[in-house]
Protein backbone atom coordinates (compact mmCIF):
# COMPACT_ATOMS: atom_id res chain seq x y z
CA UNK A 1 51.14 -174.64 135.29
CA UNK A 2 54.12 -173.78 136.15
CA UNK A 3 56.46 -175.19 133.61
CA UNK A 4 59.57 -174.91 131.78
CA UNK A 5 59.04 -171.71 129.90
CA UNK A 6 56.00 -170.29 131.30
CA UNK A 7 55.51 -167.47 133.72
CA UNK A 8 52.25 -166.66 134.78
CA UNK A 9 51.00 -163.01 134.82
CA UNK A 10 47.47 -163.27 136.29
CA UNK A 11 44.90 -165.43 137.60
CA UNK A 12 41.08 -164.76 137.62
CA UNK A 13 40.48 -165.83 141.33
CA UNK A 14 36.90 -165.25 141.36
CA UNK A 15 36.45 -168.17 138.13
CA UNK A 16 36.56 -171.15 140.07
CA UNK A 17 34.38 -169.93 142.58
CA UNK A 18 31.98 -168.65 140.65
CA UNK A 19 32.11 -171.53 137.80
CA UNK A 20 32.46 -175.40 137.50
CA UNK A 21 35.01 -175.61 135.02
CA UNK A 22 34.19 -178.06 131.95
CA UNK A 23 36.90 -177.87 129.47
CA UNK A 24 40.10 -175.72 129.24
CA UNK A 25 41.77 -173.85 126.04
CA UNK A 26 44.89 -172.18 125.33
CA UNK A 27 44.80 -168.84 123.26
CA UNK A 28 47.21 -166.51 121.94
CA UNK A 29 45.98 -162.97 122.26
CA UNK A 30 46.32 -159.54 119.95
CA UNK A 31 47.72 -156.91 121.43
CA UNK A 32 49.74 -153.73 121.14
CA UNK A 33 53.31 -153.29 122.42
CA UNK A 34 52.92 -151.44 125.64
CA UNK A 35 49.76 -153.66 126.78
CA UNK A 36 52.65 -156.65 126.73
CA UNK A 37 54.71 -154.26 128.75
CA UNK A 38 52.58 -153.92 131.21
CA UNK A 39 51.77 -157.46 131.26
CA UNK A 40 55.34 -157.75 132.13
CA UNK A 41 54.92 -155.73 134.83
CA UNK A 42 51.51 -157.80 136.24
CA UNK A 43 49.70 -154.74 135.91
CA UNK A 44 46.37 -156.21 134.51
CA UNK A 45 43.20 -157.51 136.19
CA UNK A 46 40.95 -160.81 135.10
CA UNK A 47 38.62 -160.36 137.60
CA UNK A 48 35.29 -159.38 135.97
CA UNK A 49 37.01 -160.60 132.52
CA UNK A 50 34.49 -162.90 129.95
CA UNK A 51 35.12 -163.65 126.38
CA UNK A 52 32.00 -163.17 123.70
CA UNK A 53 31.63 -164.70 120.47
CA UNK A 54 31.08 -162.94 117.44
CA UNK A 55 31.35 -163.35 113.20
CA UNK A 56 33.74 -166.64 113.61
CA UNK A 57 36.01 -164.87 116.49
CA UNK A 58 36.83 -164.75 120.17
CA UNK A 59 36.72 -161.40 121.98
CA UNK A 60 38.04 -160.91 125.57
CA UNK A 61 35.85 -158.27 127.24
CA UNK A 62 36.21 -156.33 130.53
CA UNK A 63 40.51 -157.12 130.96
CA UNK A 64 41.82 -154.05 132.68
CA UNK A 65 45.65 -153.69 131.35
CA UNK A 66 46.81 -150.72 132.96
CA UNK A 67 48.66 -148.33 130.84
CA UNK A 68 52.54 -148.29 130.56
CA UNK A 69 54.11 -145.61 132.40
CA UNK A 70 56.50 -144.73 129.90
CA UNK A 71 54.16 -145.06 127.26
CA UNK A 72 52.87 -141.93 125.68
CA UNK A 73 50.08 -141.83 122.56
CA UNK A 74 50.51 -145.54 122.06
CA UNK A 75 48.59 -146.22 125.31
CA UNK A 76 45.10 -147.35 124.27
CA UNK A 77 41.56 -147.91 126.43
CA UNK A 78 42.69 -150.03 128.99
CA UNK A 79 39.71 -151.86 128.87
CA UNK A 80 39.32 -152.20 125.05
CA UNK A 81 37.84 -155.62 123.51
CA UNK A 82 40.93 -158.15 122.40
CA UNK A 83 40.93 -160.79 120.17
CA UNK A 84 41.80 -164.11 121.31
CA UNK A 85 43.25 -166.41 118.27
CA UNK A 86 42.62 -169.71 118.36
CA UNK A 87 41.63 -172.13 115.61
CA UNK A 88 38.15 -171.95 113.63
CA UNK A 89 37.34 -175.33 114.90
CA UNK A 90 37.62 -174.84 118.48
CA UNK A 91 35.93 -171.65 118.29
CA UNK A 92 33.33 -172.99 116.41
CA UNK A 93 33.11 -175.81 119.82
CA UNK A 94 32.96 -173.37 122.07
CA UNK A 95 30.13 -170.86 120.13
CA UNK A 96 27.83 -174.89 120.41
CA UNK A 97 28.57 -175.04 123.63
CA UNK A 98 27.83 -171.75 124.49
CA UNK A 99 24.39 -171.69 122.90
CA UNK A 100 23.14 -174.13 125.56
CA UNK A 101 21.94 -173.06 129.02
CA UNK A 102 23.95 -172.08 131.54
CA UNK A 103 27.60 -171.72 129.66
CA UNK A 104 30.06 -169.24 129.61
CA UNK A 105 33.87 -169.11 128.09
CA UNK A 106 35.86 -167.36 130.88
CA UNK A 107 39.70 -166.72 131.25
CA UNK A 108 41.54 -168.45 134.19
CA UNK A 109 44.96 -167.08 133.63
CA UNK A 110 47.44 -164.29 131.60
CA UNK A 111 50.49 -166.17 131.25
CA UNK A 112 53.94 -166.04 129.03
CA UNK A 113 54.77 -168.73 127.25
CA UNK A 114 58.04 -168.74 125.28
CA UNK A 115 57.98 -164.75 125.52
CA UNK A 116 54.38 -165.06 124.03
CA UNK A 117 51.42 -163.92 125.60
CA UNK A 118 48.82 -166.63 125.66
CA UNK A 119 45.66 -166.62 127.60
CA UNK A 120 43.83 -169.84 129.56
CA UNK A 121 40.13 -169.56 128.60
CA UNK A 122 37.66 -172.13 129.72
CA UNK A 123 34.03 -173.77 129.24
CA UNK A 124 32.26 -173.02 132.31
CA UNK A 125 28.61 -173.94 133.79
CA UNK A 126 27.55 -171.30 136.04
CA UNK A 127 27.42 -172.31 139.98
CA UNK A 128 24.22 -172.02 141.73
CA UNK A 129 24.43 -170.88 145.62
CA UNK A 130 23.91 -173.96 147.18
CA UNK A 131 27.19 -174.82 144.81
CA UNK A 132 28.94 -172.46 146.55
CA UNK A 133 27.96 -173.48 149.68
CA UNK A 134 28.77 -177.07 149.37
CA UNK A 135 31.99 -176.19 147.78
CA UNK A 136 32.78 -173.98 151.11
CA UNK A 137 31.63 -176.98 153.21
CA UNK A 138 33.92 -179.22 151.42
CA UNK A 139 37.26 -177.23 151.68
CA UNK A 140 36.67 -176.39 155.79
CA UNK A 141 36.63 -180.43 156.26
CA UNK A 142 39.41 -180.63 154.26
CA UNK A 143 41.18 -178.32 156.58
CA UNK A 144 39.85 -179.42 159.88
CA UNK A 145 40.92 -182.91 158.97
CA UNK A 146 44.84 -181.50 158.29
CA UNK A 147 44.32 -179.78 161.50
CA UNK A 148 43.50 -182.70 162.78
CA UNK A 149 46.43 -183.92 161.57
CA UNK A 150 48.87 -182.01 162.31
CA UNK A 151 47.53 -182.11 165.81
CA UNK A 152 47.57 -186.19 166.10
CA UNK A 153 51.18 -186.06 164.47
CA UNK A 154 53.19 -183.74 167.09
């Protein structure tokens, strides 16, 4: 995603090996001044981050944003809900989908875009262990085979 424009500020590694990813979104995010400032910094944490649905709106729950140094009583609870903003209709998608078995909405990525915070959410389906597994099988083939490679090549 690296584009004209858009720095990233944090990736959820643990996402894509935890979920199969159905559908992506792009969201703008509320926050207060020194939260962006710390963004700046890449002082935040996706890790164990999930978004909930409630009344109409998006809400992005367990984000650590670590307060700003320089900051003083406009510091809040670095792991305070946020609102995600996106549009009524894709919301509205999302709370369908997420009524069914086995779906989540998770954020992939913290990113600037045009000096605007936006946030990467996505539709996921929860991966079962033998998921995991085969997913682990598939990317140590992968490797052996550039090893492989490699080898054959020099």
């Amino acid at each position: 995603m690296e584009t004209k424009g858009i720095k990233i500020a944090a990736r959820n590694p643990k996402a894509f090996h935890e979920y199969f990813v159905e559908q992506k979104y792009e969201a703008g995010i509320e926050l207060t001044g020194t939260e962006v400032k710390s963004i700046r910094l890449g002082e935040l944490n996706l890790k164990d981050a999930w978004c909930n649905i409630r009344d109409g709106e998006i809400w992005l729950q367990q984000m650590h944003i670590s307060p700003y140094e320089k900051g003083s009583f406009s510091n809040g609870d670095p792991m305070r809900p946020r609102r995600l903003l996106m549009h009524k209709r894709e919301i509205n998608q999302l709370f369908g989908k997420v009524r069914q078995d086995g779906y989540s909405v998770i954020p992939l990525s913290v990113y600037f875009k045009n000096a605007r915070v936006k946030v990467e959410v996505a539709l996921c389906r929860g991966k079962k262990l033998y998921d995991k597994r085969e997913d682990a099988a598939v990317r140590d083939a992968k490797r052996q085979i550039d090893r492989a490679m490699k080898e054959r090549n020099h």
